[in-house]
Protein backbone atom coordinates (compact mmCIF):
# COMPACT_ATOMS: atom_id res chain seq x y z
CA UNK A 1 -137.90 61.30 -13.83
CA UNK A 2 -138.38 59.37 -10.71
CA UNK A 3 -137.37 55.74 -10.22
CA UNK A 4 -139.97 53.40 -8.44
CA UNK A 5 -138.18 52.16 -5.48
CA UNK A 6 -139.19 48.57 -6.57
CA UNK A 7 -137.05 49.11 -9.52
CA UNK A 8 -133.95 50.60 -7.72
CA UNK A 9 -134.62 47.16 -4.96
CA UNK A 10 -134.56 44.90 -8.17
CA UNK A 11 -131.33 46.62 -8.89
CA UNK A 12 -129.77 46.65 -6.25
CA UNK A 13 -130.89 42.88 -5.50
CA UNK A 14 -129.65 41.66 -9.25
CA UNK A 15 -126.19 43.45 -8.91
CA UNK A 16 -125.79 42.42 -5.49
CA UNK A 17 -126.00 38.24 -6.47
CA UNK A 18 -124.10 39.29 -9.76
CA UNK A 19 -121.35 40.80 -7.87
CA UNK A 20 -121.40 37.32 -5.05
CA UNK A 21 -121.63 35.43 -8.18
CA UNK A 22 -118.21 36.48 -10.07
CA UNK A 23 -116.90 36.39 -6.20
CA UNK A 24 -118.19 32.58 -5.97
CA UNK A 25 -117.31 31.52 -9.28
CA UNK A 26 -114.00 32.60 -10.05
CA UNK A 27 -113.10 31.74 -6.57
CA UNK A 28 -114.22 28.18 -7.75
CA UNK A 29 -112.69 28.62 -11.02
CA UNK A 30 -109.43 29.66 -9.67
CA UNK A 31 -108.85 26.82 -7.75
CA UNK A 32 -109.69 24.33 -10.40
CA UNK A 33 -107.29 25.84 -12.67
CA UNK A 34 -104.38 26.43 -10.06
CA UNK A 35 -105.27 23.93 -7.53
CA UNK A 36 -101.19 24.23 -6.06
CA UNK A 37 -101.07 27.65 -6.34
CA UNK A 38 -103.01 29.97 -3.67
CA UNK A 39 -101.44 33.09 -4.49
CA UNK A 40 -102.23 32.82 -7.88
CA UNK A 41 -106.05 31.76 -7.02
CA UNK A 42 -106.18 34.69 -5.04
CA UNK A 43 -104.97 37.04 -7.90
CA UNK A 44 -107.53 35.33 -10.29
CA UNK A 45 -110.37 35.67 -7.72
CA UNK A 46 -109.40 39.35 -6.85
CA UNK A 47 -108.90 40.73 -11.09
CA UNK A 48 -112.30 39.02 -11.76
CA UNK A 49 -113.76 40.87 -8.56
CA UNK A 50 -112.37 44.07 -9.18
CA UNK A 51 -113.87 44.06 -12.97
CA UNK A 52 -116.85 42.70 -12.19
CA UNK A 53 -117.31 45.33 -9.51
CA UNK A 54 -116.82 48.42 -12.44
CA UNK A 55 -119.38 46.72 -14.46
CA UNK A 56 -122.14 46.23 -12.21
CA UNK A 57 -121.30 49.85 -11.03
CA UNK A 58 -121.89 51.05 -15.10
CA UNK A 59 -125.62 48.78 -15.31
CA UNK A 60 -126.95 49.10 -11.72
CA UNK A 61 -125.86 52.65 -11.34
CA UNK A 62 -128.16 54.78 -13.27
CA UNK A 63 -130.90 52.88 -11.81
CA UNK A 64 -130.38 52.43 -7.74
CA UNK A 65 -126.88 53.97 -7.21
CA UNK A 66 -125.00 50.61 -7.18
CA UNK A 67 -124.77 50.57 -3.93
CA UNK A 68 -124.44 46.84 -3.13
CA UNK A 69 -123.62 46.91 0.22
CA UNK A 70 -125.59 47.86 3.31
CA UNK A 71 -122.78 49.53 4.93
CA UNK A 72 -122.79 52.22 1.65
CA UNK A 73 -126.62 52.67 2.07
CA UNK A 74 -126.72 53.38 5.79
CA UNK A 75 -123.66 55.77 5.49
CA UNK A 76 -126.07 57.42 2.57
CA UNK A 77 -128.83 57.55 4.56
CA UNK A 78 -126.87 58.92 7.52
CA UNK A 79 -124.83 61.44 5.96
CA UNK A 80 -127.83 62.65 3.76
CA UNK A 81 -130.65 62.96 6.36
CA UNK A 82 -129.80 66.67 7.58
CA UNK A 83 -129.41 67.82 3.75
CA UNK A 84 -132.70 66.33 2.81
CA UNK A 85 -130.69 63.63 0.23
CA UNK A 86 -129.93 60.43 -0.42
CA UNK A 87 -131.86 57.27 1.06
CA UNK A 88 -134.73 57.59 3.49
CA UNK A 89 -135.19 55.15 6.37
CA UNK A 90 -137.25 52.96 4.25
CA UNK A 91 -135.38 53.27 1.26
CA UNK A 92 -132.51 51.71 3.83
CA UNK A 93 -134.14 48.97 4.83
CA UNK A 94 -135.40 47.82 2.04
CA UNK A 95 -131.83 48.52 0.25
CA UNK A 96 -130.51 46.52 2.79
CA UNK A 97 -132.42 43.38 2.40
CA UNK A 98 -132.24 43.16 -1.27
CA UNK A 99 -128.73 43.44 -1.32
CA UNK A 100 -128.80 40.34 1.14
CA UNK A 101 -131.02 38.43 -0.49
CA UNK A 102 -129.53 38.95 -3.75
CA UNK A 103 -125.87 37.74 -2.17
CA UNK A 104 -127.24 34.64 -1.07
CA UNK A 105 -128.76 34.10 -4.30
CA UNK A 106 -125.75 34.98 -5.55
CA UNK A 107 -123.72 32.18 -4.10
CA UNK A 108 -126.39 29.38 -5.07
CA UNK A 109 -126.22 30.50 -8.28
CA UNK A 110 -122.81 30.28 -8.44
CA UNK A 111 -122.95 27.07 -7.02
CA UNK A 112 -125.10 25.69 -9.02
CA UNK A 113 -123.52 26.75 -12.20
CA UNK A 114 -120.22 24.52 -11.41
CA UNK A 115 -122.59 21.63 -10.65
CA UNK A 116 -121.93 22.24 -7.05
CA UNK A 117 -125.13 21.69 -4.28
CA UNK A 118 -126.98 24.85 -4.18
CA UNK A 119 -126.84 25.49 -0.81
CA UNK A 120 -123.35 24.45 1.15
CA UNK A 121 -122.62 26.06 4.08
CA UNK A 122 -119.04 27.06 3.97
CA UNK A 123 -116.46 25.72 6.38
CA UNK A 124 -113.82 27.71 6.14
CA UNK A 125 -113.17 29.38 9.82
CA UNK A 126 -112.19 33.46 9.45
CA UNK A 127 -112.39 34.06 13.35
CA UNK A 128 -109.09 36.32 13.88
CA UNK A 129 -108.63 39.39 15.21
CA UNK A 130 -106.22 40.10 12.74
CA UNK A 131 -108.83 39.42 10.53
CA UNK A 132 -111.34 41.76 11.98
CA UNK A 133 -109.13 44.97 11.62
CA UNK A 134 -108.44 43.95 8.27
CA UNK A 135 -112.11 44.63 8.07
CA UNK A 136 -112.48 47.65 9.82
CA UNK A 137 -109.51 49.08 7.74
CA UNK A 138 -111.42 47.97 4.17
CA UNK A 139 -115.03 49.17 5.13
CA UNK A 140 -113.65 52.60 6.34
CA UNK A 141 -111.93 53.13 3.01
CA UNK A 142 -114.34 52.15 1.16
CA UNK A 143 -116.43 54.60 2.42
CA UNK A 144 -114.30 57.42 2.33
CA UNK A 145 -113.29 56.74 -1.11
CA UNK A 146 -117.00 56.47 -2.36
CA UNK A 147 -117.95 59.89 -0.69
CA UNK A 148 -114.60 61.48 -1.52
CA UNK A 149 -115.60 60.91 -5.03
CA UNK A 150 -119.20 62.24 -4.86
CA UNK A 151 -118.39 65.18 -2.63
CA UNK A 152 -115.57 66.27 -5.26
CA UNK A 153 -117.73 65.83 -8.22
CA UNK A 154 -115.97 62.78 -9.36
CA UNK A 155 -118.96 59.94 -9.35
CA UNK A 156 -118.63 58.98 -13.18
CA UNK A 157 -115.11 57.57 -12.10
CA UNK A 158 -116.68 54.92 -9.32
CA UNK A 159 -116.98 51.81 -11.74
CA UNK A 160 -113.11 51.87 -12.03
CA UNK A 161 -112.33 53.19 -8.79
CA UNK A 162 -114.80 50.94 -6.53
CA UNK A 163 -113.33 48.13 -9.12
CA UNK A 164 -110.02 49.05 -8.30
CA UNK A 165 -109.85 49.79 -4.39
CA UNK A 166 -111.32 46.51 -4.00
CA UNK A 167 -108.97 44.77 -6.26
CA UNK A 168 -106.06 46.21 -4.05
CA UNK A 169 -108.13 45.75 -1.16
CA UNK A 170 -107.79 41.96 -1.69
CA UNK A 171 -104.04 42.04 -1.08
CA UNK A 172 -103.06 44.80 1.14
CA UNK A 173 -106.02 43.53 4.10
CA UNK A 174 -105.47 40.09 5.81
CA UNK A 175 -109.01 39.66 5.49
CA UNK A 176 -109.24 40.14 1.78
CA UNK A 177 -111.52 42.91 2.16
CA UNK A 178 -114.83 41.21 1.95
CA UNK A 179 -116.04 44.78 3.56
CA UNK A 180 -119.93 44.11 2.73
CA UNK A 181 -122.17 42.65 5.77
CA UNK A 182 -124.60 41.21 2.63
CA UNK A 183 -121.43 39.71 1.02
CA UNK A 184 -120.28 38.57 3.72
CA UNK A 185 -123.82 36.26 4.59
CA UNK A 186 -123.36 35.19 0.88
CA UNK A 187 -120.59 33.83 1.28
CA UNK A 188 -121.35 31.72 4.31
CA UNK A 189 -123.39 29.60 1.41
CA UNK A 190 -121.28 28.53 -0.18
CA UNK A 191 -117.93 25.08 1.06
CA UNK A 192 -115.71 27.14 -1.43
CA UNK A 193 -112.40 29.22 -2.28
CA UNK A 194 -114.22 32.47 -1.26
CA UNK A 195 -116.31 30.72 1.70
CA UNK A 196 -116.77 31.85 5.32
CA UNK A 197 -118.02 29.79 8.19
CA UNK A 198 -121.50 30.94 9.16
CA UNK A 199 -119.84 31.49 12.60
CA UNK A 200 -117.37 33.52 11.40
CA UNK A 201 -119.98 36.30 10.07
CA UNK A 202 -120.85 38.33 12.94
CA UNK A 203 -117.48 38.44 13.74
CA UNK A 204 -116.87 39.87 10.26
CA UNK A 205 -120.58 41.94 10.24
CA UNK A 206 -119.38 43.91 13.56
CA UNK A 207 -115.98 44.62 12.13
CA UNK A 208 -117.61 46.01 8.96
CA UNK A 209 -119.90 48.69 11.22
CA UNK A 210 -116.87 49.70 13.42
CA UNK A 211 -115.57 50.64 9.39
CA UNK A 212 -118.87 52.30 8.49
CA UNK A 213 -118.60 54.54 11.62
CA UNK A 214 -114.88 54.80 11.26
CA UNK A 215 -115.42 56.14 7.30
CA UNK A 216 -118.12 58.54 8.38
CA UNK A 217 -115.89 59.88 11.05
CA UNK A 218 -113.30 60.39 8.06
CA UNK A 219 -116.22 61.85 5.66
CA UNK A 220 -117.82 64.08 8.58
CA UNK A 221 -113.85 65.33 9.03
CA UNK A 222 -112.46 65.76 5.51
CA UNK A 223 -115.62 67.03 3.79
CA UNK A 224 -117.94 68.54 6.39
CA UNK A 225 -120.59 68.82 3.71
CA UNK A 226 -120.41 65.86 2.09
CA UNK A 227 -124.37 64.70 2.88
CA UNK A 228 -125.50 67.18 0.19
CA UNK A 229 -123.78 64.92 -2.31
CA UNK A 230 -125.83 61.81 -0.67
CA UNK A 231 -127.58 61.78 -4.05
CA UNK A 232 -124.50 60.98 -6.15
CA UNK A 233 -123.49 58.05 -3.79
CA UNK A 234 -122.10 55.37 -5.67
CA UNK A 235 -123.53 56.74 -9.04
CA UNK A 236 -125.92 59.55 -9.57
CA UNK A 237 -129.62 57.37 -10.32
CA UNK A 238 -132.39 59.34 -12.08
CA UNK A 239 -134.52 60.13 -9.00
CA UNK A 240 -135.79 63.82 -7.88
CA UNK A 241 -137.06 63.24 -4.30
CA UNK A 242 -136.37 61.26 -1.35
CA UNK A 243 -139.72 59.91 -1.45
CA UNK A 244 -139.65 58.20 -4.41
């Protein structure tokens, strides 16, 4: 059976403003409930991240991959075009802008749900340097830990693994690994907890491609023949060919 790519860009556009929605709202929700506390609103943001993250992965994956994040479809596409797998050119870009669409719609909808204005453009300034490598560090792992687990056979463990690295992610990078350029835009939408200024995103957006190309450097390394696995990247979706 072979998905119509309008279906896998309807995935891929509802998961991605599912997953910016649970970032949103419990960011919002965290800070209403511990308003003195920003440790604790950061653990409450990050746990509801992480296991939204391993859900999305189990509903979206069957259909488009579950890729939610441009940086995991161009490594896909990359990695996969010599093998004859994974996305085409086309399947990229329209991957690519579904997933951002869906993250800005993701953010007004998270808005809106706490009777916030829909649109809000966030002021919270994440121009560091600091900041940046935090972001190179999180997009390269994420990357190598997504092919690691599709070159090994090991896909059907992504929900909790994806889930999990990102939980970590949250606390062990100063930037609390936002590592997703579509994310990332989201987030500029919204004046909240989980908020970036919209100056702050290309900052962020260039850090996250210096991780891409940093991860496939690690993928090309570690598992020379890792594009023949393009297919299984994050899940395995029910598609036979690469023009589908």
């Amino acid at each position: 059976m072979t998905i119509a790519l309008w279906r896998r860009l309807l995935a891929e556009f509802t998961g991605t403003a599912l997953l910016v929605t649970a970032v949103v709202g419990s960011g919002i929700m965290a800070t209403t409930l511990s308003p003195d506390d920003v440790g604790l609103q950061l653990l409450e943001n990050s746990v509801a991240t992480a296991f939204a993250l391993g859900v999305l992965i189990l509903i979206f994956g069957p259909v488009s991959g579950a890729h939610l994040n441009p940086v995991v479809s161009a490594a896909d596409w990359f990695l996969g075009r010599r093998a004859g797998t994974g996305l085409t050119g086309r399947d990229l870009a329209g991957y690519s802008a579904a997933q951002t669409l869906g993250a800005i719609a993701g953010s007004v909808l998270a808005n809106l749900m706490f009777d916030l204005a829909a649109v809000d453009l966030a002021g919270r300034d994440r121009a560091a340097g600091h900041l940046w490598l935090g972001e190179v560090v999180a997009t390269a792992g994420l990357i190598l830990l997504i092919f690691a687990l599709a070159r090994s056979g090991r896909a059907p463990v992504a929900p909790a693994a994806v889930g999990a690295y990102i939980g970590a992610a949250y606390w062990f990078t100063s930037s609390t690994s936002f590592a997703n350029p579509a994310v990332t835009i989201g987030r500029a939408f919204t004046d909240t907890f989980a908020g970036i200024a919209p100056a702050s995103v290309p900052g962020f957006v260039l850090a996250q491609l210096i991780g891409l190309a940093v991860g496939i450097g690690l993928v090309a390394a570690l598992y020379p023949d890792a594009g023949r696995a393009a297919d299984q990247v994050v899940v395995p979706a029910t598609r036979t060919s690469r023009g589908s």
